[in-house]
N, C-alpha and C. Protein backbone atom coordinates (compact mmCIF):
# COMPACT_ATOMS: atom_id res chain seq x y z
N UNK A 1 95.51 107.23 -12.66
CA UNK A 1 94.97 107.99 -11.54
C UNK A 1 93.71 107.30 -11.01
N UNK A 2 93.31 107.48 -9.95
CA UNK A 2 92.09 106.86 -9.24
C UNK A 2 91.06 107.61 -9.47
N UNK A 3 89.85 106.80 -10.21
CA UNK A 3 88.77 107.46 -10.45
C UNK A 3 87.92 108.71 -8.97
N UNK A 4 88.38 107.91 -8.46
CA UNK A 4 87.71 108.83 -6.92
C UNK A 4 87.95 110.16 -7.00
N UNK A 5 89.47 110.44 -7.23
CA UNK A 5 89.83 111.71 -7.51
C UNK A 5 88.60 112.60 -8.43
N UNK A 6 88.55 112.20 -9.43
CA UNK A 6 87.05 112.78 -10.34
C UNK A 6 86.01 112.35 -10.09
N UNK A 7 85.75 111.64 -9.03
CA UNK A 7 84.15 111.35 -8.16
C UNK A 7 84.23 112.38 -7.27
N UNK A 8 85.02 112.96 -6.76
CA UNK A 8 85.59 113.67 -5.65
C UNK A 8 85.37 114.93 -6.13
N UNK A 9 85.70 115.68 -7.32
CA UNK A 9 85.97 116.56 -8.15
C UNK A 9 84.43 116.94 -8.75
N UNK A 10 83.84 116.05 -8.99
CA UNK A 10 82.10 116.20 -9.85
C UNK A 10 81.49 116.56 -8.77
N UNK A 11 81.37 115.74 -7.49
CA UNK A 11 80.52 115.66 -6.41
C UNK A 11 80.58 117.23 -5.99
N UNK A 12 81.80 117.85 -5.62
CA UNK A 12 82.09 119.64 -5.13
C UNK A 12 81.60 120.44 -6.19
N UNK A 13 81.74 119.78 -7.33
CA UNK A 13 81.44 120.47 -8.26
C UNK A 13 79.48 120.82 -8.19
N UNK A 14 79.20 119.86 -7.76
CA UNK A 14 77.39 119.72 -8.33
C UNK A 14 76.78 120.56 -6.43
N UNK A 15 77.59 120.19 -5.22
CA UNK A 15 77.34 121.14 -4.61
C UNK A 15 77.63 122.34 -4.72
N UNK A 16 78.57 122.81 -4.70
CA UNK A 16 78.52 124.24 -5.30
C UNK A 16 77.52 125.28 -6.12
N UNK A 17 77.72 124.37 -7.30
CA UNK A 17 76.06 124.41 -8.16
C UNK A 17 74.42 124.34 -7.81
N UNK A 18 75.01 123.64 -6.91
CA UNK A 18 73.47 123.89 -5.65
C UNK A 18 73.39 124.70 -4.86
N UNK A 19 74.53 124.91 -4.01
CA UNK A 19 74.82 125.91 -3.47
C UNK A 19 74.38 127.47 -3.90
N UNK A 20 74.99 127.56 -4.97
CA UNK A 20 74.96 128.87 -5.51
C UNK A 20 73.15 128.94 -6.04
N UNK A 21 72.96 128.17 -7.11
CA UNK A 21 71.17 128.09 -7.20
C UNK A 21 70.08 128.47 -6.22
N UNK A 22 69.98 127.50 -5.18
CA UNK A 22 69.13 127.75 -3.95
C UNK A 22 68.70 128.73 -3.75
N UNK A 23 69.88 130.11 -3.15
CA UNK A 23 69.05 131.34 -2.62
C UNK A 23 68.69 131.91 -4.08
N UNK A 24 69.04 131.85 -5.09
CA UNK A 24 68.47 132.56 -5.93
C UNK A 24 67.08 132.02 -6.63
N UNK A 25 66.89 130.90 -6.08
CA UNK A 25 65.59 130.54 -6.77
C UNK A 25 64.40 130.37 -5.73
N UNK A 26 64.92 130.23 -4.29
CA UNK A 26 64.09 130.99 -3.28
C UNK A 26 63.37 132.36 -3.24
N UNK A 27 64.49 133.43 -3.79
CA UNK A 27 64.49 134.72 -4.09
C UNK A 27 63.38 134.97 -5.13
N UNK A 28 63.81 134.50 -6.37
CA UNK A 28 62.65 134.41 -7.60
C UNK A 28 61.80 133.92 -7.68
N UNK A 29 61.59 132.80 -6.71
CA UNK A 29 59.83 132.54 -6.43
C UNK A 29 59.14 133.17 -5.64
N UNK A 30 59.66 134.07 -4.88
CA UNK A 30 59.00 135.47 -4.25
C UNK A 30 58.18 136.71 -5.15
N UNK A 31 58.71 136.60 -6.29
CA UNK A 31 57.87 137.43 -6.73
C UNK A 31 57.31 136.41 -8.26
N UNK A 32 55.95 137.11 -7.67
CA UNK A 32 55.02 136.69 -8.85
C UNK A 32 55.39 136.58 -10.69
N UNK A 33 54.60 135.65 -10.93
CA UNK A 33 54.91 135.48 -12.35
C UNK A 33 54.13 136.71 -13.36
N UNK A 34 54.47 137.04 -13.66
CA UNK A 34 53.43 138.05 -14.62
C UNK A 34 52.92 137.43 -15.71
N UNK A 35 53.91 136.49 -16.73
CA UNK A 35 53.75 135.82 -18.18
C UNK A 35 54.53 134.79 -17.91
N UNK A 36 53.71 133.68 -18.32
CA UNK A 36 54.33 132.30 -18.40
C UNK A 36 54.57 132.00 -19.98
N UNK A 37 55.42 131.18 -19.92
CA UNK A 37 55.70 131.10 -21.66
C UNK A 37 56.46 129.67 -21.78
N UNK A 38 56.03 128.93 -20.36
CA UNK A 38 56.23 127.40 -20.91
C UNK A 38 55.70 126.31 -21.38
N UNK A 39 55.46 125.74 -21.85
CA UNK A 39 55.17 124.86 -23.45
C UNK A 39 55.75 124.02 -22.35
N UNK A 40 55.03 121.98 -23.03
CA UNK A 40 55.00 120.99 -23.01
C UNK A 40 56.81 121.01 -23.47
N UNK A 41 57.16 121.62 -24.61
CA UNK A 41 58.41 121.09 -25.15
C UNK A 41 59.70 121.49 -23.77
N UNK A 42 58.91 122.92 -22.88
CA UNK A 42 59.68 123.69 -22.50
C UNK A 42 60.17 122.24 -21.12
N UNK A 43 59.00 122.06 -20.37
CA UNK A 43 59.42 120.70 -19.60
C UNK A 43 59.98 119.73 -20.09
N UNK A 44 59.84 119.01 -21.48
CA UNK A 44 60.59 118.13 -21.65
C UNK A 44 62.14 118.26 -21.70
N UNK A 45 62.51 119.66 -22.32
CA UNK A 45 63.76 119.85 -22.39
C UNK A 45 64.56 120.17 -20.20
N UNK A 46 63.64 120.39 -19.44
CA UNK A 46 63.50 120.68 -18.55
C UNK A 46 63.97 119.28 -17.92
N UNK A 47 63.25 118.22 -18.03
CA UNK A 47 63.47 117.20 -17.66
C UNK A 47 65.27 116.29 -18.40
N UNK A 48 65.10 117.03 -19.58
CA UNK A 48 66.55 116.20 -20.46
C UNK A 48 67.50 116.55 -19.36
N UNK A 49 67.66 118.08 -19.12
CA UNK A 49 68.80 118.71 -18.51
C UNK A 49 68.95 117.82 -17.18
N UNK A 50 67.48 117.68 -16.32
CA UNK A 50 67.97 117.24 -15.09
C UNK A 50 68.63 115.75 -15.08
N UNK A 51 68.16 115.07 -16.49
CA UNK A 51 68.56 113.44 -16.60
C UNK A 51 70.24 113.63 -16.76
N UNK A 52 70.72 114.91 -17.84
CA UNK A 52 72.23 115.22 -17.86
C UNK A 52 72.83 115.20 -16.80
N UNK A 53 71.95 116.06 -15.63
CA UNK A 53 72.59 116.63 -14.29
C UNK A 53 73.02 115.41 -13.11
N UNK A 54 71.61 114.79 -13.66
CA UNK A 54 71.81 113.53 -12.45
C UNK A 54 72.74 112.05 -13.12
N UNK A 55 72.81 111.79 -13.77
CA UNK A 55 73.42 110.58 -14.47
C UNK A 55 75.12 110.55 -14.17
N UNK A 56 75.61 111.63 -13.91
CA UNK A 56 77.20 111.60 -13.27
C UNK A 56 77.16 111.69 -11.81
N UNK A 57 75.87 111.55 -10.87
CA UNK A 57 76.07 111.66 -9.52
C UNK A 57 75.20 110.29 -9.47
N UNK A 58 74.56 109.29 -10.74
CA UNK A 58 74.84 108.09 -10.65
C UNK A 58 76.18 107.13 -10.76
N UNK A 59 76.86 107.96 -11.49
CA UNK A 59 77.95 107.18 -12.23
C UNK A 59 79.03 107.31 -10.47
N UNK A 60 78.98 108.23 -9.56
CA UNK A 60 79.59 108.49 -8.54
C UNK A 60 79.22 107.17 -7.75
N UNK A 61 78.10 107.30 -7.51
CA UNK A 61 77.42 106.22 -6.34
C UNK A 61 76.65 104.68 -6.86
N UNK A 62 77.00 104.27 -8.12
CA UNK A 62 76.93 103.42 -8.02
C UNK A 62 77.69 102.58 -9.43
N UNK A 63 78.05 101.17 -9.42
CA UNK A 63 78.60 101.02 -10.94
C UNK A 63 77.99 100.73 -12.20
N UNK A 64 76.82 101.32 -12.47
CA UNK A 64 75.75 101.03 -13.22
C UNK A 64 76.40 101.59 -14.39
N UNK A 65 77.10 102.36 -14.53
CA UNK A 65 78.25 102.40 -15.80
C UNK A 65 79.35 102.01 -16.01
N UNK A 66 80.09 101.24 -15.02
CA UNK A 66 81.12 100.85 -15.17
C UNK A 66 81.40 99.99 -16.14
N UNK A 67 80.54 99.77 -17.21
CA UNK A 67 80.99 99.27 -18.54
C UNK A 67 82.02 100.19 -19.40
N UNK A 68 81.61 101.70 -19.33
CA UNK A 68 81.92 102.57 -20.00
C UNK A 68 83.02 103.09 -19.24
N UNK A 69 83.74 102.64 -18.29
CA UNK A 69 84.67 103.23 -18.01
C UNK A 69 86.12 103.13 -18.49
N UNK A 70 87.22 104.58 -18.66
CA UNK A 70 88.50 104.23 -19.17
C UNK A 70 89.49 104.79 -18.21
N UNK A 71 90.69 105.18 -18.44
CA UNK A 71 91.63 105.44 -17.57
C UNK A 71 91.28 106.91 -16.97
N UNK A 72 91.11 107.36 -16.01
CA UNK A 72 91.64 109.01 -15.68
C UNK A 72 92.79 109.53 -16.19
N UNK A 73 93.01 110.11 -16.92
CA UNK A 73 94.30 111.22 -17.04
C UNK A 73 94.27 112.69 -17.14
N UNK A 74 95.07 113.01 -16.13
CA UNK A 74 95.98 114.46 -15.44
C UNK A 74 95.38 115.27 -16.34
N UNK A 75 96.13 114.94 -17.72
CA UNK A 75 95.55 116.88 -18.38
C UNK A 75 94.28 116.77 -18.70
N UNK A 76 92.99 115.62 -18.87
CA UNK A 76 91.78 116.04 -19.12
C UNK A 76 91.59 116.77 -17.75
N UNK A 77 91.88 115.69 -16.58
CA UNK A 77 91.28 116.23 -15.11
C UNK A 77 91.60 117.65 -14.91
N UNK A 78 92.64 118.28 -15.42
CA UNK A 78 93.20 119.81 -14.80
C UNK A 78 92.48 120.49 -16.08
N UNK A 79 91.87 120.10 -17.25
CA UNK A 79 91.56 121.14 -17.91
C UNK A 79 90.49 120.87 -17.99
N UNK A 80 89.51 119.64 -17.02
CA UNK A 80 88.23 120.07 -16.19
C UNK A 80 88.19 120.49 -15.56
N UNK A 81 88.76 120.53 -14.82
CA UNK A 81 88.71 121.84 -13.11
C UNK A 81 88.74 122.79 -13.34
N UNK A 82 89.68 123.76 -14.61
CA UNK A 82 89.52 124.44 -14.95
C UNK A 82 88.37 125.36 -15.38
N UNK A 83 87.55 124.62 -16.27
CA UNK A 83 86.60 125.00 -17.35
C UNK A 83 85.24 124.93 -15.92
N UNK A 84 85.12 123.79 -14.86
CA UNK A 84 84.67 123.82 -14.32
C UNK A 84 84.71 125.14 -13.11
N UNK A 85 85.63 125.66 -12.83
CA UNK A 85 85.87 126.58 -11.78
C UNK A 85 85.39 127.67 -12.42
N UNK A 86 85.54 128.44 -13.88
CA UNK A 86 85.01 129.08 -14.48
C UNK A 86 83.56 129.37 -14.58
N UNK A 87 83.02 127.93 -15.18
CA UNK A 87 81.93 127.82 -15.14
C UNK A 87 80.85 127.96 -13.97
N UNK A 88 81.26 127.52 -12.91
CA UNK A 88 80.65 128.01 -11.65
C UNK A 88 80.64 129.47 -11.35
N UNK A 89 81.82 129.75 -11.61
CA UNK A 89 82.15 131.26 -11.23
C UNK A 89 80.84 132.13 -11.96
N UNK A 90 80.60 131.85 -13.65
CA UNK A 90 79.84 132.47 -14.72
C UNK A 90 78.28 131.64 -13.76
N UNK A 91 78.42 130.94 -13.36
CA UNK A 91 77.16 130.33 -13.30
C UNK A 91 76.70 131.50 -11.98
N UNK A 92 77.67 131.82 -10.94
CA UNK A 92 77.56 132.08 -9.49
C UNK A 92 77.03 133.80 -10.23
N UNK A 93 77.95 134.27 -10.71
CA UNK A 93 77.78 136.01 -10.98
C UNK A 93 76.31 136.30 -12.31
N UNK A 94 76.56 135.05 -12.82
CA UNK A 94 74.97 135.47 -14.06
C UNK A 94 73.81 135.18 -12.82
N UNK A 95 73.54 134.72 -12.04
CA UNK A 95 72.67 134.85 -11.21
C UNK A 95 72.85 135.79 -10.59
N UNK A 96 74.03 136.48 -9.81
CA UNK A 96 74.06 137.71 -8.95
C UNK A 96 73.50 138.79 -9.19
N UNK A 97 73.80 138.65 -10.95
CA UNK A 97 73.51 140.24 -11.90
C UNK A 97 71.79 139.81 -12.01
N UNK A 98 71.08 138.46 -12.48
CA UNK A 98 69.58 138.36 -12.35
C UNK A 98 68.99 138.93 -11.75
N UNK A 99 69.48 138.56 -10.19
CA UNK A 99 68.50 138.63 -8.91
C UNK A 99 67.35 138.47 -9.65
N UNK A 100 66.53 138.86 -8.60
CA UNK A 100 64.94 138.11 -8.46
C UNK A 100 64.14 138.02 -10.15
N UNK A 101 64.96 138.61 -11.27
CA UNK A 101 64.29 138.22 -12.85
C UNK A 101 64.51 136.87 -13.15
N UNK A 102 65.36 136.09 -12.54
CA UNK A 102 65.58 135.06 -12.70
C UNK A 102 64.83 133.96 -12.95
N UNK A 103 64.38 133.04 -13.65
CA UNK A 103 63.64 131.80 -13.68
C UNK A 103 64.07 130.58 -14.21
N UNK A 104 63.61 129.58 -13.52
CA UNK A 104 63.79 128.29 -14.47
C UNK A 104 63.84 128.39 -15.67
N UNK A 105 62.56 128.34 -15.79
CA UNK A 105 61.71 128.24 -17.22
C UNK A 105 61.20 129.63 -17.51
N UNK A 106 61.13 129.69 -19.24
CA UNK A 106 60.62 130.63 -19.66
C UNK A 106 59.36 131.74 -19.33
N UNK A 107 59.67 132.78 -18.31
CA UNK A 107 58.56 133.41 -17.27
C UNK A 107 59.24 134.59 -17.22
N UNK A 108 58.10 135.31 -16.95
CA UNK A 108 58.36 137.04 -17.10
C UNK A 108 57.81 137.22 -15.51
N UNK A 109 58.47 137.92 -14.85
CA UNK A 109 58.09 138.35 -13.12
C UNK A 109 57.61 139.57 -13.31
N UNK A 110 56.90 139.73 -12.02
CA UNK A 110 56.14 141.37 -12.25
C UNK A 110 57.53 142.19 -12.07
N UNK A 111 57.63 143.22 -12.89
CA UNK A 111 58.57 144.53 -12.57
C UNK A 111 60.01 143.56 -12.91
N UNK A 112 59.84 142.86 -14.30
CA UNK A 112 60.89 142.32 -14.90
C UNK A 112 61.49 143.47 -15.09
N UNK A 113 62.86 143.70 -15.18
CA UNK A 113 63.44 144.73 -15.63
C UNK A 113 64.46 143.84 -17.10
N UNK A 114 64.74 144.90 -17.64
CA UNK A 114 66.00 143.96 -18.98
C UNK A 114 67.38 144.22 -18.21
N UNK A 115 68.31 143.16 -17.82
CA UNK A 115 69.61 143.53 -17.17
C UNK A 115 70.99 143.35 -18.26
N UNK A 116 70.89 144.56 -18.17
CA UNK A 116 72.44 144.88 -19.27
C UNK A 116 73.75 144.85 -18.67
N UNK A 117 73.85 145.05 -17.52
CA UNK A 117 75.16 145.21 -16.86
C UNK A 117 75.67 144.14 -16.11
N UNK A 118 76.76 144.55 -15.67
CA UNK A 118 77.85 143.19 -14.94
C UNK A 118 78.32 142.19 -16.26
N UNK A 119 77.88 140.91 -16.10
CA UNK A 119 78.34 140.05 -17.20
C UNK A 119 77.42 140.04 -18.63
N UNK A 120 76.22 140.29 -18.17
CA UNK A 120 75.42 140.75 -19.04
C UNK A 120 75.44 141.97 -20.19
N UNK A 121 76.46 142.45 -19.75
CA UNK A 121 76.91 143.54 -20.25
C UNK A 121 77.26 143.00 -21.79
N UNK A 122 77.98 142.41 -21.92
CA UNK A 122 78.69 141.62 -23.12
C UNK A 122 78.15 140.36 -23.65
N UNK A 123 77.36 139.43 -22.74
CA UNK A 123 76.95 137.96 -23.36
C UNK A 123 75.40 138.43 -23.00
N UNK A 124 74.48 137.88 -23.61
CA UNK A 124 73.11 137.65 -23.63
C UNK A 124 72.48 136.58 -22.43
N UNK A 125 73.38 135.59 -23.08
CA UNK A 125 73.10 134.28 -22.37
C UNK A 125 74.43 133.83 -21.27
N UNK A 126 74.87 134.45 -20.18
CA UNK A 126 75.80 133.89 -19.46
C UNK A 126 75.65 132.79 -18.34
N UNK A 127 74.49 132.29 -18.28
CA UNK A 127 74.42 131.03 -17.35
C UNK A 127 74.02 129.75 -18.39
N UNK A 128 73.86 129.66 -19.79
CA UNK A 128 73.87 129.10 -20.48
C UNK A 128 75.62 128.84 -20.82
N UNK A 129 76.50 129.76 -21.00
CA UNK A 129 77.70 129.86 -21.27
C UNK A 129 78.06 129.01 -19.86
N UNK A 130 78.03 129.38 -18.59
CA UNK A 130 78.35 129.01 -17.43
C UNK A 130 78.10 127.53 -17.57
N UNK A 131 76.54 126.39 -18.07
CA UNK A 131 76.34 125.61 -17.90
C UNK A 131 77.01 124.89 -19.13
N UNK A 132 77.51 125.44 -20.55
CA UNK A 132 78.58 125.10 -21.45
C UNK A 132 79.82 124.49 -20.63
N UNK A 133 80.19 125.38 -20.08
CA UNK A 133 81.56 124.96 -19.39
C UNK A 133 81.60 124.43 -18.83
N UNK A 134 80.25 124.09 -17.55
CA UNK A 134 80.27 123.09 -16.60
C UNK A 134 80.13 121.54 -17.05
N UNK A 135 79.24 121.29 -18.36
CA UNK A 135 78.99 120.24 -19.25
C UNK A 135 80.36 119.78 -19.75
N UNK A 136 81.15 120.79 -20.33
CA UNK A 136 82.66 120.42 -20.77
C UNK A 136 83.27 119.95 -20.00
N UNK A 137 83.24 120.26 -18.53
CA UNK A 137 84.70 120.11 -17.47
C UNK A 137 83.90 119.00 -16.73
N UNK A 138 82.82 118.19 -17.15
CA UNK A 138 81.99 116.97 -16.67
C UNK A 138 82.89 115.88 -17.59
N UNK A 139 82.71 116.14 -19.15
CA UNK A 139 83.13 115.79 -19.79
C UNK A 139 84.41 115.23 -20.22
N UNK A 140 85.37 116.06 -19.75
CA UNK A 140 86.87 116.18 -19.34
C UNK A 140 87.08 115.28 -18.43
N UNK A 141 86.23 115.51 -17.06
CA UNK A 141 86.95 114.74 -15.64
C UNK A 141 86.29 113.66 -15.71
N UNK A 142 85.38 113.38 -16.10
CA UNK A 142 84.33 111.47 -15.34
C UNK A 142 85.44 110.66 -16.90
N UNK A 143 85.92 110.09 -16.29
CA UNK A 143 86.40 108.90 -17.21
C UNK A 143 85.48 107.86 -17.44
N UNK A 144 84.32 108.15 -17.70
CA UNK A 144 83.45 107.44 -18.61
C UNK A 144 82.87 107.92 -19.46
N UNK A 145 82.33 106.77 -20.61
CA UNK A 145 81.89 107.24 -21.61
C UNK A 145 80.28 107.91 -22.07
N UNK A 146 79.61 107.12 -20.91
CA UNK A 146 78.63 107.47 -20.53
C UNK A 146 77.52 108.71 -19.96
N UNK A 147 78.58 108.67 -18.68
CA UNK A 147 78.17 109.54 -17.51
C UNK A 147 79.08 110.73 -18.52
N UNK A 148 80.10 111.26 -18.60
CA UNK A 148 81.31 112.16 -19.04
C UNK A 148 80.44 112.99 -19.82
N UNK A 149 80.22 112.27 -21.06
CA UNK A 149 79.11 113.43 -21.77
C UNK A 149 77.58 113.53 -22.22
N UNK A 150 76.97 113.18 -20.81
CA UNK A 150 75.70 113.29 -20.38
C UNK A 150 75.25 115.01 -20.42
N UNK A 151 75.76 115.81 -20.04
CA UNK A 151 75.57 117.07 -19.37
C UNK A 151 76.13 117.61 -20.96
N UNK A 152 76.58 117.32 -21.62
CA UNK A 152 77.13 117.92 -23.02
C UNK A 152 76.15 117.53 -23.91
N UNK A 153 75.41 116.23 -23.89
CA UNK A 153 74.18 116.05 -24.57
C UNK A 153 73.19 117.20 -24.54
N UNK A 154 72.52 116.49 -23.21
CA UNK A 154 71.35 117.27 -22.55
C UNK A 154 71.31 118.91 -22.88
N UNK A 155 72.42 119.31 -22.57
CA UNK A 155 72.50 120.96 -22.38
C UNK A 155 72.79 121.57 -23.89
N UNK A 156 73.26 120.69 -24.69
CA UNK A 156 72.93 120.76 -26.41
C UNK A 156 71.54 121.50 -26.76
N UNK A 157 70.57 119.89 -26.52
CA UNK A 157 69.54 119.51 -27.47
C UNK A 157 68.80 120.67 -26.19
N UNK A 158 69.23 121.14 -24.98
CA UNK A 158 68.26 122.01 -24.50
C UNK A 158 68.60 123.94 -25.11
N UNK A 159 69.98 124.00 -24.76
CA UNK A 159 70.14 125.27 -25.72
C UNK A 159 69.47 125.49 -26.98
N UNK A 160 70.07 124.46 -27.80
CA UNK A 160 69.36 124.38 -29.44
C UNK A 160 68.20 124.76 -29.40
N UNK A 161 67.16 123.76 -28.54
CA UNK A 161 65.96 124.25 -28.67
C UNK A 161 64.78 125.34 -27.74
N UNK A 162 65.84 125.82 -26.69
CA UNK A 162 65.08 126.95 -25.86
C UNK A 162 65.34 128.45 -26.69
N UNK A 163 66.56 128.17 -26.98
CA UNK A 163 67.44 130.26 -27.10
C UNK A 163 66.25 130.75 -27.51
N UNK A 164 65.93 130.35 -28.83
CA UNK A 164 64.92 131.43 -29.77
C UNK A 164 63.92 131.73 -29.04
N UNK A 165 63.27 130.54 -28.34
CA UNK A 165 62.03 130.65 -27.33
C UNK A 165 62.33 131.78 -26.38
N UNK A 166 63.38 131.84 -25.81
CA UNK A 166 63.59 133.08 -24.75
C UNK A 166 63.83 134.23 -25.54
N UNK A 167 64.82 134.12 -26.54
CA UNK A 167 65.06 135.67 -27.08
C UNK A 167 63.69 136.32 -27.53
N UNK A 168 62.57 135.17 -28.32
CA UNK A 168 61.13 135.97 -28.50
C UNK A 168 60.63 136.48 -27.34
N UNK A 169 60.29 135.82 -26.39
CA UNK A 169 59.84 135.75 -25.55
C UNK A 169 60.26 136.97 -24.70
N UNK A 170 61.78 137.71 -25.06
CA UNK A 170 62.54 138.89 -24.30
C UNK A 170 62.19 140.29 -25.45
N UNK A 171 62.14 139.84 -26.72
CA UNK A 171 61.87 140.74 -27.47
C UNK A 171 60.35 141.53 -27.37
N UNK A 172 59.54 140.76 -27.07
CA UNK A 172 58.10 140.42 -26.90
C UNK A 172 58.03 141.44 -25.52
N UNK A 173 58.50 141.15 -24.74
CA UNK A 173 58.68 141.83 -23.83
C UNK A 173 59.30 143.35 -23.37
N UNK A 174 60.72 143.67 -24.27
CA UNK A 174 61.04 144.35 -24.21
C UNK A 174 61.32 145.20 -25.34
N UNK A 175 60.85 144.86 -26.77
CA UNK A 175 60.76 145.47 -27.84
C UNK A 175 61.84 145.86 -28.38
N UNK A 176 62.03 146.76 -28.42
CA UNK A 176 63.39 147.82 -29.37
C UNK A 176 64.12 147.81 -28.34
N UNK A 177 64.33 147.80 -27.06
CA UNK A 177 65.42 147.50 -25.78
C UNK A 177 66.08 146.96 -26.26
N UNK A 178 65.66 145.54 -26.42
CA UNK A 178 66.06 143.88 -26.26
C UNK A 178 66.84 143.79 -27.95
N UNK A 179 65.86 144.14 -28.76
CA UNK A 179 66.43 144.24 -30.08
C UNK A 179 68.00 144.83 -30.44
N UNK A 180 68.05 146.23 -30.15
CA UNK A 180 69.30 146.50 -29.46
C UNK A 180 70.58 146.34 -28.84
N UNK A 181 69.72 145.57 -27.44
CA UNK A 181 70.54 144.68 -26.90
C UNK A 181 71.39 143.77 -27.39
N UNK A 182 70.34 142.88 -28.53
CA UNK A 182 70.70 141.65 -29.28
C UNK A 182 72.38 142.42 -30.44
N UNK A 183 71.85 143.47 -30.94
CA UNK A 183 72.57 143.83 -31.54
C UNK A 183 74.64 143.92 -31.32
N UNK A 184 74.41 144.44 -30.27
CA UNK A 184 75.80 144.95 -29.44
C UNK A 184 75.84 143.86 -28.35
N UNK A 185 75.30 142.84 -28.34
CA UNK A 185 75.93 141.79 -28.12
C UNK A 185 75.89 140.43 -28.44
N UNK A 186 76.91 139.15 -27.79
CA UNK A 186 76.48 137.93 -28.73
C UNK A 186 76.12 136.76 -27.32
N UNK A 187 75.75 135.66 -27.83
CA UNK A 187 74.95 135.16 -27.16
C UNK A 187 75.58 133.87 -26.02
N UNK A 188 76.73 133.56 -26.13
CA UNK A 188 77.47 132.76 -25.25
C UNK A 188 78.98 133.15 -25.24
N UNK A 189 79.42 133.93 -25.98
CA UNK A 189 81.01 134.06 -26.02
C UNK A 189 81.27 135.51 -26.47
N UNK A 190 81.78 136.72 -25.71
CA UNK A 190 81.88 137.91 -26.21
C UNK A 190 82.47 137.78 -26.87
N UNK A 191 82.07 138.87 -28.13
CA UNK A 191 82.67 138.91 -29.67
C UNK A 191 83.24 137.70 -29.97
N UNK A 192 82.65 137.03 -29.98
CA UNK A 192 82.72 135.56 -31.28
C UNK A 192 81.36 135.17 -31.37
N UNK A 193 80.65 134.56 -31.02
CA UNK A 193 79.18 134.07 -31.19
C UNK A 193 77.90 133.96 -29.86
């Protein structure tokens, strides 16, 4: 198959993802921060993600990896599109259910509320889950070795080392709510983990 096809496929993929981001982070910088709670570590991991994000829209536009490249084939590409269409979808509705609580980085807005409902209802973390899947179906479609699992790195070593930081940081905030919360539900995959 012709790599273009999955240059073609990443590229819709990462607008979309922009797409959908934008008004909501327009939205959430409207209202004030109340508590900041980002750390030196919190940017660095900040910066890993965007090196994940951008390194397959190098691998698109130029051949600075084409060392690492291997064949395209059909069932990775269809069971990236997949995982990818999903993942947008989780990425598009865990922001819908945010609205304006939403943040980059670890930050509490004035008149944070705790949001339990919609997808939140069941996962803790659903734009973390959303950016799981989108990292996988990167992974799947770029037939390189390089660029492919860039976004599966990055979004690793950044999960691994943010969750706890936010779940304190929500507990801290919302006390016996959040505790609760944690309880009756799990943190990237309803009822499994």
């Amino acid at each position: 198959m012709n790599p273009w096809i999955a240059k073609a496929v990443v590229l819709a993929g990462t607008v979309a993802m922009i797409a959908i981001r934008a008004p909501h982070g327009r939205r959430s910088r409207s209202v004030k921060v109340a508590k900041s709670h980002k750390t030196s570590l919190e940017t660095g991991l900040l910066v890993l993600a965007w090196v994940g994000f951008f390194i397959p829209l190098v691998w698109i536009a130029s051949p600075a990896f084409s060392f690492a490249e291997y064949p395209l084939r059909s069932g990775p590409l269809i069971s990236g599109v997949v995982c990818g269409v999903i993942g947008l979808w989780l990425f598009y509705r865990s922001h819908a259910d945010l609205g304006t609580n939403w943040s980059i980085t670890l930050e509490v807005r004035e008149q944070h509320r705790l949001i339990t409902q919609g997808i939140y209802r069941r996962i803790r973390h659903p734009m973390s889950s959303a950016l799981v899947l989108y990292a996988v179906a990167h992974a799947l479609i770029i037939p390189n070795w390089v660029a492919g699992p860039s976004n599966v790195v990055a979004f690793a070593v950044l999960f691994a080392l943010r969750v706890r930081a936010e779940e304190k940081m929500m507990v801290e905030q919302f006390g016996d709510e959040y505790a609760a919360y944690m309880a009756r539900t799990k943190r990237l995959v309803p009822r499994v983990w």
